[in-house]
N, C-alpha and C. Protein backbone atom coordinates (compact mmCIF):
# COMPACT_ATOMS: atom_id res chain seq x y z
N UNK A 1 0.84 -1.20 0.00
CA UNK A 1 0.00 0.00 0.00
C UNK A 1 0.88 1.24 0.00
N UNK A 2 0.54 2.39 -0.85
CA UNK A 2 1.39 3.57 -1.06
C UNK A 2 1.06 4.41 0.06
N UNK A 3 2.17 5.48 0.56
CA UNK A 3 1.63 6.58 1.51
C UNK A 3 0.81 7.34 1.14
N UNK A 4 0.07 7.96 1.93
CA UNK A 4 -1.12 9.09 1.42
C UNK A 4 -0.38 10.33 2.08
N UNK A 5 -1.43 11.63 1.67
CA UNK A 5 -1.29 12.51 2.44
C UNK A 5 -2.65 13.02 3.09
N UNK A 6 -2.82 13.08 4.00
CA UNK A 6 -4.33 13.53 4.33
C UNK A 6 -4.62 14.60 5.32
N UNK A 7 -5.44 15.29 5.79
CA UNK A 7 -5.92 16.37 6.55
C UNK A 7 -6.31 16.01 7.99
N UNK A 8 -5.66 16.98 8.77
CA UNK A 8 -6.45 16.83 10.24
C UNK A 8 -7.36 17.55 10.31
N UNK A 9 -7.55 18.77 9.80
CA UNK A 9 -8.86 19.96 9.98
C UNK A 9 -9.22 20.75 8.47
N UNK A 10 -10.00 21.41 8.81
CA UNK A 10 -10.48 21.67 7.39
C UNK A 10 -9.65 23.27 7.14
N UNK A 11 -9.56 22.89 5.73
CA UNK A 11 -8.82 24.32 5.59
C UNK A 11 -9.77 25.13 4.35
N UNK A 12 -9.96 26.29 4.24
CA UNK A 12 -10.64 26.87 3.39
C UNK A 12 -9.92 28.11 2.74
N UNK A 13 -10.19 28.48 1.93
CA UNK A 13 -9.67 29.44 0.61
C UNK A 13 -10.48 30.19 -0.05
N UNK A 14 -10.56 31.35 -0.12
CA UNK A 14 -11.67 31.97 -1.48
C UNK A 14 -10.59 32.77 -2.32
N UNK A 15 -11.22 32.62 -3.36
CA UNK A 15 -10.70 33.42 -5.08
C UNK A 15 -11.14 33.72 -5.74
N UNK A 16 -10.92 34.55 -6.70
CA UNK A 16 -11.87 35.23 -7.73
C UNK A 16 -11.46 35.14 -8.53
N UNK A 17 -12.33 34.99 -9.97
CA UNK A 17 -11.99 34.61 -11.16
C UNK A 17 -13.21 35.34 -12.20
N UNK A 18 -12.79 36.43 -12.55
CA UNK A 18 -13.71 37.26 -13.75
C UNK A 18 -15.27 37.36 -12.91
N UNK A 19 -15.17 37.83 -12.18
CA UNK A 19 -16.18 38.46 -10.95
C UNK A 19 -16.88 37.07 -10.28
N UNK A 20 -16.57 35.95 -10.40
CA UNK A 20 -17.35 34.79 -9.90
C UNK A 20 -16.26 34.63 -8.55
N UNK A 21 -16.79 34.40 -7.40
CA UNK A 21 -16.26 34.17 -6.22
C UNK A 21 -16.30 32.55 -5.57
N UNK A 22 -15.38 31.79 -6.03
CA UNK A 22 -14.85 30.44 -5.07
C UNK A 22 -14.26 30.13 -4.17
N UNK A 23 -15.10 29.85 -3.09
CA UNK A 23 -14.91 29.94 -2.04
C UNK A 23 -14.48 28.13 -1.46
N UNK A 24 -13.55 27.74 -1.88
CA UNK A 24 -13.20 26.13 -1.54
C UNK A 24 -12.88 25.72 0.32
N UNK A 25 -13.12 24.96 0.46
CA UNK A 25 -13.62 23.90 1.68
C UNK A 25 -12.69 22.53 1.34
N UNK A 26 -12.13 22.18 2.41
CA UNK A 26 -11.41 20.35 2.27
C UNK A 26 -11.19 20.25 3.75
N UNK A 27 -11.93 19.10 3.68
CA UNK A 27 -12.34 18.02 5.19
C UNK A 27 -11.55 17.19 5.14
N UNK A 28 -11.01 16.64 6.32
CA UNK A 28 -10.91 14.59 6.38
C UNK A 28 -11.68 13.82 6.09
N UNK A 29 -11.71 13.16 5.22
CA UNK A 29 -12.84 12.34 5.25
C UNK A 29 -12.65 10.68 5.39
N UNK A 30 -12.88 9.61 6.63
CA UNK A 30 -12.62 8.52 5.88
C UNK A 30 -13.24 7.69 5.63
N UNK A 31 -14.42 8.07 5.36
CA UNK A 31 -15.41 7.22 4.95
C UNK A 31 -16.47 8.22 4.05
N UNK A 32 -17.24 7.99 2.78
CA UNK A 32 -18.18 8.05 2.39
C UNK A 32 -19.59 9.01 3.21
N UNK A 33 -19.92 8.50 4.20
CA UNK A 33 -20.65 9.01 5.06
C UNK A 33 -20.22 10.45 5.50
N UNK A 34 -18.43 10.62 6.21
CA UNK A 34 -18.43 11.82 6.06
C UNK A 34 -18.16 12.87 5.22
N UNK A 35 -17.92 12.08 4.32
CA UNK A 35 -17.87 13.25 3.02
C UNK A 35 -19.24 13.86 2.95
N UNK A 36 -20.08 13.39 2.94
CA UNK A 36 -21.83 13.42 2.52
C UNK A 36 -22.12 14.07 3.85
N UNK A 37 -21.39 14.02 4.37
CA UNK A 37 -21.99 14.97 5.98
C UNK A 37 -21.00 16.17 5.65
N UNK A 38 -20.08 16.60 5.90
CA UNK A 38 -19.39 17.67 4.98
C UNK A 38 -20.39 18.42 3.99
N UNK A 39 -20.56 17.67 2.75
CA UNK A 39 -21.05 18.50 1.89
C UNK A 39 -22.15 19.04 2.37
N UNK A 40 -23.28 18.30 2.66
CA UNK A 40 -24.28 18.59 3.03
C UNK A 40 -24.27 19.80 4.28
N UNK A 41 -23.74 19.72 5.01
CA UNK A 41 -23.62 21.14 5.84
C UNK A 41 -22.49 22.52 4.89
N UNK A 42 -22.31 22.52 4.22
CA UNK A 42 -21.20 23.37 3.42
C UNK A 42 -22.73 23.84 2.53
N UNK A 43 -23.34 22.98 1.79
CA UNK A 43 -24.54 23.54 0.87
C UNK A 43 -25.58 24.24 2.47
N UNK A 44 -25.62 23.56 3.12
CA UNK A 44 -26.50 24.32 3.88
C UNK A 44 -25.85 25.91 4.29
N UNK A 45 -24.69 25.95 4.25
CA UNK A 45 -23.98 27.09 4.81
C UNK A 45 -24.09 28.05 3.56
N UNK A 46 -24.21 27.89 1.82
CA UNK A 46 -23.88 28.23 1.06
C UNK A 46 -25.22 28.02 0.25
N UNK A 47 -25.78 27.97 1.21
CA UNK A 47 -27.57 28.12 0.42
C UNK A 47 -28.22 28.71 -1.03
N UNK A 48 -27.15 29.67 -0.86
CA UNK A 48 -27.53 31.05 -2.06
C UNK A 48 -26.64 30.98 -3.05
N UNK A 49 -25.61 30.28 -2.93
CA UNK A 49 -24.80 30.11 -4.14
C UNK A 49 -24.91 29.81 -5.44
N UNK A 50 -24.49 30.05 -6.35
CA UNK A 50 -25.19 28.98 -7.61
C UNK A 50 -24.71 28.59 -7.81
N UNK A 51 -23.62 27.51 -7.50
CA UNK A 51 -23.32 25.90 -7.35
C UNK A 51 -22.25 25.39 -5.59
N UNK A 52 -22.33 24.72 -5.82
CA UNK A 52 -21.62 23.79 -4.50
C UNK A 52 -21.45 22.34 -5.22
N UNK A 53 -19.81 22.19 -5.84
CA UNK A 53 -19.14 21.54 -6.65
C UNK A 53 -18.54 20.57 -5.66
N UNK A 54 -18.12 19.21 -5.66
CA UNK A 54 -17.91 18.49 -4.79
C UNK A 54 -17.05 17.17 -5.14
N UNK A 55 -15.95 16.88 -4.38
CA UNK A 55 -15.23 15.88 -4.72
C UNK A 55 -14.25 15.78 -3.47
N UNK A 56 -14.44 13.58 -3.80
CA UNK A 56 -14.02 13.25 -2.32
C UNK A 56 -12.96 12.09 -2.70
N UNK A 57 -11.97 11.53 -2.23
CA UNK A 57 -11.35 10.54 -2.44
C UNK A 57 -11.00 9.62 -1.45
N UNK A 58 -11.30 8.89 -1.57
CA UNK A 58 -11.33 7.73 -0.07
C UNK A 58 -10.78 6.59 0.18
N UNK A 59 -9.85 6.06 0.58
CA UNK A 59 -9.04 5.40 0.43
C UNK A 59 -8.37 5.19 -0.78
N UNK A 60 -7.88 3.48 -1.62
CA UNK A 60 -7.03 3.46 -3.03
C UNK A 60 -7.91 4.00 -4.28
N UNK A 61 -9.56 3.17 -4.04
CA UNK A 61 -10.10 3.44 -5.49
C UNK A 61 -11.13 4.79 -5.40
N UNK A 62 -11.85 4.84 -4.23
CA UNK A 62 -12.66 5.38 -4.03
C UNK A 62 -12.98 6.77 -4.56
N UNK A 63 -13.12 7.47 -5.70
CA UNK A 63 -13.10 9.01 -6.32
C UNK A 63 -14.41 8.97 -7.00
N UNK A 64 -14.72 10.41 -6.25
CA UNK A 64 -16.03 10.90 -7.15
C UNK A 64 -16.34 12.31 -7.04
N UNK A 65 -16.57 12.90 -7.85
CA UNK A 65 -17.11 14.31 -8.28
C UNK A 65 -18.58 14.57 -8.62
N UNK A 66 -18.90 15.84 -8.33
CA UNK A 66 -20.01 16.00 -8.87
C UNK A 66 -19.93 17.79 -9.57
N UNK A 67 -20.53 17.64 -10.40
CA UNK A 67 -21.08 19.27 -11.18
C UNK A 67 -21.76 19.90 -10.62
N UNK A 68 -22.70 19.56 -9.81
CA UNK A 68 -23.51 20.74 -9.88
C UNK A 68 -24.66 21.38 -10.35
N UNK A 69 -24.54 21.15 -11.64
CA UNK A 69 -25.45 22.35 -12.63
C UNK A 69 -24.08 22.70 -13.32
N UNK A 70 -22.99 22.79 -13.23
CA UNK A 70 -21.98 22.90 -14.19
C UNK A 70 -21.92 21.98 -15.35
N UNK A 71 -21.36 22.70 -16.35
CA UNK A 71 -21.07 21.63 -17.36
C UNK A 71 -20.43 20.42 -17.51
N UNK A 72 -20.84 19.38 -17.56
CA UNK A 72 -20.11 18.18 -17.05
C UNK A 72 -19.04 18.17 -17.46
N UNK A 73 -18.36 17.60 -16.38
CA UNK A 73 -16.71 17.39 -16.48
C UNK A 73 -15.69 18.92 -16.10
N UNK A 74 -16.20 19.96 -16.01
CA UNK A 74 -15.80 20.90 -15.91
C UNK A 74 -15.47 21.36 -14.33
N UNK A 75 -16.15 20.52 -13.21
CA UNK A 75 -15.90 21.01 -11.98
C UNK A 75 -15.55 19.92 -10.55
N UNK A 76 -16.38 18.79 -10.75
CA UNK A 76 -16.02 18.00 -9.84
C UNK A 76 -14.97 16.89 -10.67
N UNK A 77 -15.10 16.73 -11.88
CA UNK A 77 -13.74 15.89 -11.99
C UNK A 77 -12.24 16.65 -12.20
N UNK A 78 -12.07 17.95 -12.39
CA UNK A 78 -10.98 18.89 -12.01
C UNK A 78 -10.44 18.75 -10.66
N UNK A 79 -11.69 18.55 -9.58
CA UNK A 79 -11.48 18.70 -8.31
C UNK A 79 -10.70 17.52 -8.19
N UNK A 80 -11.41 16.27 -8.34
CA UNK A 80 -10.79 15.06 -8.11
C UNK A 80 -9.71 14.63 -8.18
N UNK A 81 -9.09 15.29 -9.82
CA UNK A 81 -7.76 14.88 -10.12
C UNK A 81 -6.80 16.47 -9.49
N UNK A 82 -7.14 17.25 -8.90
CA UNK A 82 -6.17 18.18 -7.91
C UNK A 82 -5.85 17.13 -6.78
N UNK A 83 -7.14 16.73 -6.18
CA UNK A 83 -7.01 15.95 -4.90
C UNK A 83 -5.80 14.80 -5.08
N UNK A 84 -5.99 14.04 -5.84
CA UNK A 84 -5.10 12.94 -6.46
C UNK A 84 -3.85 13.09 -7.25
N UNK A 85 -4.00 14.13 -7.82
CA UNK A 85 -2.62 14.93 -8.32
C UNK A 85 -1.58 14.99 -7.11
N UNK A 86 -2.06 15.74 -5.85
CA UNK A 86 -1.29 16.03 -4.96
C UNK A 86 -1.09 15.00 -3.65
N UNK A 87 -1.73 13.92 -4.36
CA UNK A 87 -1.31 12.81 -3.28
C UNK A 87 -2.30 12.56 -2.05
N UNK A 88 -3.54 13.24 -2.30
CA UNK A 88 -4.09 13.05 -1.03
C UNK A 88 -5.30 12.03 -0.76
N UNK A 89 -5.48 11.84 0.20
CA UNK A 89 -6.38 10.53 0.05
C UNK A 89 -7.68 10.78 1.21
N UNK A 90 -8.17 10.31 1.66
CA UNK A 90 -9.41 10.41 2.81
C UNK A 90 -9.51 11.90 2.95
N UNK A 91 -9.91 12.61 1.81
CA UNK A 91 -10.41 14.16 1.97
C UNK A 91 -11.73 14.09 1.14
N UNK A 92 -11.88 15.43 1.55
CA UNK A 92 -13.36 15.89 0.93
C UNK A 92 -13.28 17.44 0.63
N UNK A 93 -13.69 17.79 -0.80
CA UNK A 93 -13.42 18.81 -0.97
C UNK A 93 -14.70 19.06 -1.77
N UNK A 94 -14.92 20.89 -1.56
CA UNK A 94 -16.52 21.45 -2.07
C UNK A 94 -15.97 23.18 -2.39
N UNK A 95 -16.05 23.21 -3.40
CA UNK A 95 -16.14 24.76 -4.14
C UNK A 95 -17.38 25.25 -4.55
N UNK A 96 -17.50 26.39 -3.49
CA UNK A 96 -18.78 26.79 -3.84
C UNK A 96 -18.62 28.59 -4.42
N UNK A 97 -19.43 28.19 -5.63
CA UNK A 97 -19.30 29.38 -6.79
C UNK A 97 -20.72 30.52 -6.56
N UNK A 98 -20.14 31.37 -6.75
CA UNK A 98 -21.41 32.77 -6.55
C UNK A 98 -20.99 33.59 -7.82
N UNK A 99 -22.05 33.30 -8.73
CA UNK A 99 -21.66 33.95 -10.22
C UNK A 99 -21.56 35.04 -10.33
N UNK A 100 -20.35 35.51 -10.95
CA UNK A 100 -20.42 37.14 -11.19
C UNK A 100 -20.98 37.62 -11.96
N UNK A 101 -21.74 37.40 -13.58
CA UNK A 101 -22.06 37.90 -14.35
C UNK A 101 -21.54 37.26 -15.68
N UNK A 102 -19.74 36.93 -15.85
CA UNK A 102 -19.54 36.86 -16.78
C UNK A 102 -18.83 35.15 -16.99
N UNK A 103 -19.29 34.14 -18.15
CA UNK A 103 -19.35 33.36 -18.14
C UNK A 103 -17.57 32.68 -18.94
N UNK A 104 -16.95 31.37 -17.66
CA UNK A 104 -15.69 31.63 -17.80
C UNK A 104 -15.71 30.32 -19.28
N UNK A 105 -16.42 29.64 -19.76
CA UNK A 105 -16.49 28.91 -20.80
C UNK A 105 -15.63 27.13 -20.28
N UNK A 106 -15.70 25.91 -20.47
CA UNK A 106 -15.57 24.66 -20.50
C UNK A 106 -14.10 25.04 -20.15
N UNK A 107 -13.09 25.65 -20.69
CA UNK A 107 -11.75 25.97 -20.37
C UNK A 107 -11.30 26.15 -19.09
N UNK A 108 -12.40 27.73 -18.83
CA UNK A 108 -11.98 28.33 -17.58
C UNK A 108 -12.81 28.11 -16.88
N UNK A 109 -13.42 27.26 -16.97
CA UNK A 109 -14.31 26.42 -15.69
C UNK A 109 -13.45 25.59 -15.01
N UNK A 110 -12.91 24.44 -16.04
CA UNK A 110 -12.13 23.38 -15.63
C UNK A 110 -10.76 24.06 -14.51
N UNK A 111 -10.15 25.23 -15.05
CA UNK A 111 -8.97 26.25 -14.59
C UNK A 111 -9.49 26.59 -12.88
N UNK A 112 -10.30 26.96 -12.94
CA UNK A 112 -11.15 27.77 -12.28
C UNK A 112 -11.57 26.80 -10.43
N UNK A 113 -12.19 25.82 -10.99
CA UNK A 113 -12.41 24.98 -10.44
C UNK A 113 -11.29 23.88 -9.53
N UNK A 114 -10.21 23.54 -10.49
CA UNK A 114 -8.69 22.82 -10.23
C UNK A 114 -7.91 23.65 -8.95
N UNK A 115 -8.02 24.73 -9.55
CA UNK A 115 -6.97 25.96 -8.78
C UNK A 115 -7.82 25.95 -7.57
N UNK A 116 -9.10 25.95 -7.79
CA UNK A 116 -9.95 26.31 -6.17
C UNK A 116 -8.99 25.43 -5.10
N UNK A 117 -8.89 24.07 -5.38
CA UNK A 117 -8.64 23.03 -4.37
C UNK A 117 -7.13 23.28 -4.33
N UNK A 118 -6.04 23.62 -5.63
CA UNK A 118 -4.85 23.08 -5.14
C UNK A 118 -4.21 24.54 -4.60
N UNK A 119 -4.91 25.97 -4.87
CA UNK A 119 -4.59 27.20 -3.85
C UNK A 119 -5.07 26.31 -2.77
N UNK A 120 -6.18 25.99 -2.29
CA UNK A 120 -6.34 25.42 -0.97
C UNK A 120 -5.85 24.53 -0.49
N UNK A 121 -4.98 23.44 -0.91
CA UNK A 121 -4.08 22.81 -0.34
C UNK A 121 -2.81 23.13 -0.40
N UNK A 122 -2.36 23.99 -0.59
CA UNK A 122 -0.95 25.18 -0.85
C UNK A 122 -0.76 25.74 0.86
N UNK A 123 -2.45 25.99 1.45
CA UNK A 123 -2.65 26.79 2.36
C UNK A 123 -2.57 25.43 4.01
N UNK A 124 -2.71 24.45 3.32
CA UNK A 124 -2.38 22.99 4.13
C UNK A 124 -1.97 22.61 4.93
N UNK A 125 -1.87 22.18 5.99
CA UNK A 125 -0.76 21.53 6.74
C UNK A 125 -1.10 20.22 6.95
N UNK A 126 -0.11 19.19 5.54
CA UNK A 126 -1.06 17.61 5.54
C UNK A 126 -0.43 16.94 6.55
N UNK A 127 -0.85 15.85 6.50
CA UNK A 127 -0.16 14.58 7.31
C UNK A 127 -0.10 13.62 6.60
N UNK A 128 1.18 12.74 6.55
CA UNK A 128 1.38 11.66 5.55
C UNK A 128 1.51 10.47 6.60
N UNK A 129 0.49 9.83 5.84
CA UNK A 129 0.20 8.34 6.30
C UNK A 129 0.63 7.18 5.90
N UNK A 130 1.35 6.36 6.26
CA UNK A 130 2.49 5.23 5.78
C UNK A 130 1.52 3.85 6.14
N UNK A 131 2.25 2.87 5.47
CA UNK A 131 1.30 1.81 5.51
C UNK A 131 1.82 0.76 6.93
N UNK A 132 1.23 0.23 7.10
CA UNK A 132 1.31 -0.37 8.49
C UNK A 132 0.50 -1.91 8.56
N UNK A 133 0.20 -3.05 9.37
CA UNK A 133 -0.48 -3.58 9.60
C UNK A 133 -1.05 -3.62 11.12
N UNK A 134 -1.83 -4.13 11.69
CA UNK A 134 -2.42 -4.21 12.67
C UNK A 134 -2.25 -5.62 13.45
N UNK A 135 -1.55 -5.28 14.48
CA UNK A 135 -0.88 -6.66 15.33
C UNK A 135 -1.97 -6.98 16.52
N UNK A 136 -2.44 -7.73 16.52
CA UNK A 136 -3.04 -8.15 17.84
C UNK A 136 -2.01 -9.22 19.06
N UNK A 137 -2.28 -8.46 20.25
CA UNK A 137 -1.32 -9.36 21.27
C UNK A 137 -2.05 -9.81 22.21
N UNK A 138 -2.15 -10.71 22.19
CA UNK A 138 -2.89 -11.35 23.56
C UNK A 138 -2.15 -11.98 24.78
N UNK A 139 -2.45 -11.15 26.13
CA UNK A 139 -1.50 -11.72 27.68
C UNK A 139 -2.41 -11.66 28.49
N UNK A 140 -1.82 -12.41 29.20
CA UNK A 140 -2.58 -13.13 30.41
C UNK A 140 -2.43 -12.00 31.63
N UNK A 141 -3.73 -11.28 32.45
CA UNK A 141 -3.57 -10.31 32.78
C UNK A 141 -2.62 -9.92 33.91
N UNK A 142 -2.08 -11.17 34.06
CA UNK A 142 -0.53 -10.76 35.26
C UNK A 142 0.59 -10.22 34.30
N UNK A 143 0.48 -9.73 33.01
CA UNK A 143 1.25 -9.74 32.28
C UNK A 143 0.58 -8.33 31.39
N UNK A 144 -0.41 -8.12 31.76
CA UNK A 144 -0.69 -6.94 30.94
C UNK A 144 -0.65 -5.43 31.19
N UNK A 145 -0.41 -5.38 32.47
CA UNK A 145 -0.02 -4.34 32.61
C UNK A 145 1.23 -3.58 32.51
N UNK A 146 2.40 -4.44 32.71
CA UNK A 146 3.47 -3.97 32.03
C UNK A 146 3.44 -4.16 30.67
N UNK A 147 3.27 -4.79 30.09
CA UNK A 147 3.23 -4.83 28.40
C UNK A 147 2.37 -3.78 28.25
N UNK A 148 1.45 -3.21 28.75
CA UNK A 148 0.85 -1.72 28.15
C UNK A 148 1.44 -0.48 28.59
N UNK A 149 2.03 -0.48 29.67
CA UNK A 149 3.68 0.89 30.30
C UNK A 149 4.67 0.11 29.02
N UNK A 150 4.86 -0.49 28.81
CA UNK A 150 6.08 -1.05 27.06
C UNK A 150 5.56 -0.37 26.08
N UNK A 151 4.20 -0.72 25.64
CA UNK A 151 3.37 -0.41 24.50
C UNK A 151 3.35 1.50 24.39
N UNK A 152 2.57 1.81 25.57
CA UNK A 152 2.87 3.14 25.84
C UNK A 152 4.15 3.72 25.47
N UNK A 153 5.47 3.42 26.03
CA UNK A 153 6.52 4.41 25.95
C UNK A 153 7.23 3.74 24.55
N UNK A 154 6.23 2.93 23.79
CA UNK A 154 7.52 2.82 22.40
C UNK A 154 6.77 3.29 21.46
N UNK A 155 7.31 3.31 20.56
CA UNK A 155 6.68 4.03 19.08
C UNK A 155 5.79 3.44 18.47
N UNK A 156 5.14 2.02 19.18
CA UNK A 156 4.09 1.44 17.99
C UNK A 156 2.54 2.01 19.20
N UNK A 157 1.67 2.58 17.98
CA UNK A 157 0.98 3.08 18.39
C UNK A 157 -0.24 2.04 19.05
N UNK A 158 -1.00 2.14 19.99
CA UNK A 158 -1.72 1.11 20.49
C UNK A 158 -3.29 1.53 19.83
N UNK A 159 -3.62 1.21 19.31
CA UNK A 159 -4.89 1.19 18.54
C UNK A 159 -6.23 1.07 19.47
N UNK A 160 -6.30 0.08 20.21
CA UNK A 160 -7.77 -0.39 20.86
C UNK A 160 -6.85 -1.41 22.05
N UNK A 161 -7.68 -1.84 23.04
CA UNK A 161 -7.01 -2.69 24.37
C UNK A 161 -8.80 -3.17 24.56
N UNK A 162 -8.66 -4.69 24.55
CA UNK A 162 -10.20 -5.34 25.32
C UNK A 162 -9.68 -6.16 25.99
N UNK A 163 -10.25 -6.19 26.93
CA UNK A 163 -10.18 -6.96 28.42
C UNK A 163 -10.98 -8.08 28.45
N UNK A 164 -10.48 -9.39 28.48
CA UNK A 164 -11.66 -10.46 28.67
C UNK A 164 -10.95 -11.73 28.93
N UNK A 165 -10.83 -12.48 28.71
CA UNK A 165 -10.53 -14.02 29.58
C UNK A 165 -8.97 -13.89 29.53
N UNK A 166 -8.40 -13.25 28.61
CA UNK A 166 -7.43 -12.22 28.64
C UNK A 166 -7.16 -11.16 27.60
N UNK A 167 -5.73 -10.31 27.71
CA UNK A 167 -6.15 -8.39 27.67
C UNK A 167 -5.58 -9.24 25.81
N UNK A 168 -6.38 -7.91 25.23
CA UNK A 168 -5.92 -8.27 23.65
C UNK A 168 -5.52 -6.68 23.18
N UNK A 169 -4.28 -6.64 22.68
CA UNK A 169 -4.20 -4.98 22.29
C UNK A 169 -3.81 -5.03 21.11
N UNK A 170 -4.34 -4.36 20.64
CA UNK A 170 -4.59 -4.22 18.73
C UNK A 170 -3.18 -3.05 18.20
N UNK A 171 -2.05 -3.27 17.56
CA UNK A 171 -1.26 -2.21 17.86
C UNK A 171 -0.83 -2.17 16.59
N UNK A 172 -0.68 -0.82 15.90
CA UNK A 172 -0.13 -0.50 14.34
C UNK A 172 1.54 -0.69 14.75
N UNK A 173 2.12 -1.56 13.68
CA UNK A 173 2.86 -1.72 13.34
C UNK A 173 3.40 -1.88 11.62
N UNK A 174 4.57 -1.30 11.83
CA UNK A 174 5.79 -1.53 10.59
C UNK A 174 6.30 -2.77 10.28
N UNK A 175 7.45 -2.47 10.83
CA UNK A 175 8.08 -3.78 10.93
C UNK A 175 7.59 -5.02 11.68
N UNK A 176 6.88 -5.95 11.19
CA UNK A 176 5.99 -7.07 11.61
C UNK A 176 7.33 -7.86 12.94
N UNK A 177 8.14 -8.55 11.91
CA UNK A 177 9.09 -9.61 12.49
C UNK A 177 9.68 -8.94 13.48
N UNK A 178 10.57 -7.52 13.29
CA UNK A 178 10.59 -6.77 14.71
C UNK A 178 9.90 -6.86 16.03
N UNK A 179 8.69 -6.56 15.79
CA UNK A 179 7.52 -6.16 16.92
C UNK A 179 7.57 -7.29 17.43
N UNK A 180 7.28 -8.53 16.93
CA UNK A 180 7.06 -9.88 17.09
C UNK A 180 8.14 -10.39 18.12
N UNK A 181 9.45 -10.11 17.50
CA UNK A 181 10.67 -10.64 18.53
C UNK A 181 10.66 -9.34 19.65
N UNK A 182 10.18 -8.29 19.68
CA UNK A 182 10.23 -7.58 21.14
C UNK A 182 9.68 -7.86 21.87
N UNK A 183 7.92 -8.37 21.33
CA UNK A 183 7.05 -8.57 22.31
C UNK A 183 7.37 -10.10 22.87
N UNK A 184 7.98 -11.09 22.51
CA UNK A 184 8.12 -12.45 22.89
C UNK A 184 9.63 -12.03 23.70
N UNK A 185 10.11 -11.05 23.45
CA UNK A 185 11.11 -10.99 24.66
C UNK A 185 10.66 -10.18 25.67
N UNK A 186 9.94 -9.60 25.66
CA UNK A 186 8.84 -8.79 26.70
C UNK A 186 8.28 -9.47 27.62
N UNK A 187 7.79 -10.86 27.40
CA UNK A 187 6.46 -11.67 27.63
C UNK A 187 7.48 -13.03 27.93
N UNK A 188 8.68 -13.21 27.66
CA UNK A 188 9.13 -14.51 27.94
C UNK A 188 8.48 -15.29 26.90
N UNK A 189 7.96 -15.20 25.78
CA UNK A 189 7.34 -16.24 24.64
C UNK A 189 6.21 -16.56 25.24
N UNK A 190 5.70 -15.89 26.02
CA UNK A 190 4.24 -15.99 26.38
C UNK A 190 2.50 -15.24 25.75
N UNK A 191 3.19 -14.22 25.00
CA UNK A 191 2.60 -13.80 24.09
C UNK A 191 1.78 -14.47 22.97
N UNK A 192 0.47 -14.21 22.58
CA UNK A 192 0.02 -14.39 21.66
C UNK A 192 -0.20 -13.41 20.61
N UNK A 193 0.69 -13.66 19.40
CA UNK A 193 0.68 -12.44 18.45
C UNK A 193 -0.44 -13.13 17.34
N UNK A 194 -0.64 -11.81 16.55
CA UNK A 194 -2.17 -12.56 15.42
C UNK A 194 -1.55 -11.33 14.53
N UNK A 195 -1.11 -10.92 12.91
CA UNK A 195 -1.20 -10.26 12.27
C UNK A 195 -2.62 -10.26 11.82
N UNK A 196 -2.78 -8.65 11.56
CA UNK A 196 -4.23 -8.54 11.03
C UNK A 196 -4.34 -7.70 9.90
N UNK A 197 -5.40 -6.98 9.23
CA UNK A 197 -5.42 -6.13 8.57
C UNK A 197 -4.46 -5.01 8.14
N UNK A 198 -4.59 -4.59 7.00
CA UNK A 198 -3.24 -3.50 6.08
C UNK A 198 -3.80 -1.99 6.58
N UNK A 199 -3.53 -1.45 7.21
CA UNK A 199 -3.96 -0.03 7.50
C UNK A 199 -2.72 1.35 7.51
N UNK A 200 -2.90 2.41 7.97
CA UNK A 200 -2.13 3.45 7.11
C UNK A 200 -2.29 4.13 9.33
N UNK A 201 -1.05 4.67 9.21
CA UNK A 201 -0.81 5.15 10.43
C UNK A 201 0.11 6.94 9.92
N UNK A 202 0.03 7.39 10.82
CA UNK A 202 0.54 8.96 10.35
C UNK A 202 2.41 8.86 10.25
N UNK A 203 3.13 8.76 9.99
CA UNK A 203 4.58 8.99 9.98
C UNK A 203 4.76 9.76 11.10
């Protein structure tokens, strides 16, 4: 899996282009749902506009745009390929246009629209997310409390901890075979390790 770059907070931008005013918006998004919660409060905020242009990218495949009322192809697939141009992944982005009068034509729509998002990610401060998998460790609870003061003060981040016939802590890791020989020298080979799922952790 490739690194991404993605957003902690939303950053916003406005510009002008031959009296029409774009005013661009980009969220985190990592799921579908909040993109669609995003937009939907951004059109509510931008009620009066005459369009609220929209494009989200979500994990590897996940890309979609929308027009608007723009001429197709001219505004949310510009957006899309800024977003993806610049490497970013679990965002959500919405340009919302207030017409000036004079009409910028299929050209300077597409121009118009592109620039909204990548001036606004110029203005950025991303975070790049590296690929990782997800280690599950299972100890016996005379044993879990120091293995979570370990877990705590080292660099692999601890994801989730459930408590039950014994403690299981879900922890992003890099280097698999590493982690594996720390925690069995941690634990005396008492450890139960489980590799799990491919997930993306911040660098």
């Amino acid at each position: 899996m490739p690194s991404y770059l993605t957003l902690k907070t939303v950053v916003e931008h406005e510009s002008e282009v031959r009296r029409s005013r774009f005013v661009c918006a980009i969220a985190p998004a990592s799921s579908v749902e909040a993109a669609a919660e995003f937009i939907a409060e951004r059109r509510r905020l931008h009620a009066g506009a005459t369009h609220n242009c929209t494009a989200y990218v979500i994990g590897e495949r996940l890309q979609k745009g929308d027009d608007d009322g723009e001429p197709g192809g001219t505004a949310g697939t510009p957006m899309v390929q800024a977003l993806v141009g610049r490497g970013y992944s679990d965002v959500v982005a919405v340009v919302t246009r207030y017409f000036g009068g004079i009409l910028l034509g299929a050209g300077g729509l597409v121009r118009a629209y592109g620039s909204a998002v990548t001036e606004t990610l110029d203005r950025a401060d991303p975070v790049r997310m590296v690929p990782a998998r997800l280690v599950h460790v299972s100890v016996s609870h005379d044993q879990a409390g120091r293995l979570e003061n370990d877990l705590r003060a080292s660099s692999y981040p601890v994801q989730d901890v459930v408590y039950a016939q014994q403690v299981r802590f879900s922890v992003a890791v890099e280097d698999v075979p590493r982690f594996t020989d720390w925690v069995a020298t941690l634990t005396a080979g008492r450890a139960r390790v489980e590799v799990g799922a491919d997930i993306h952790v911040p660098a």
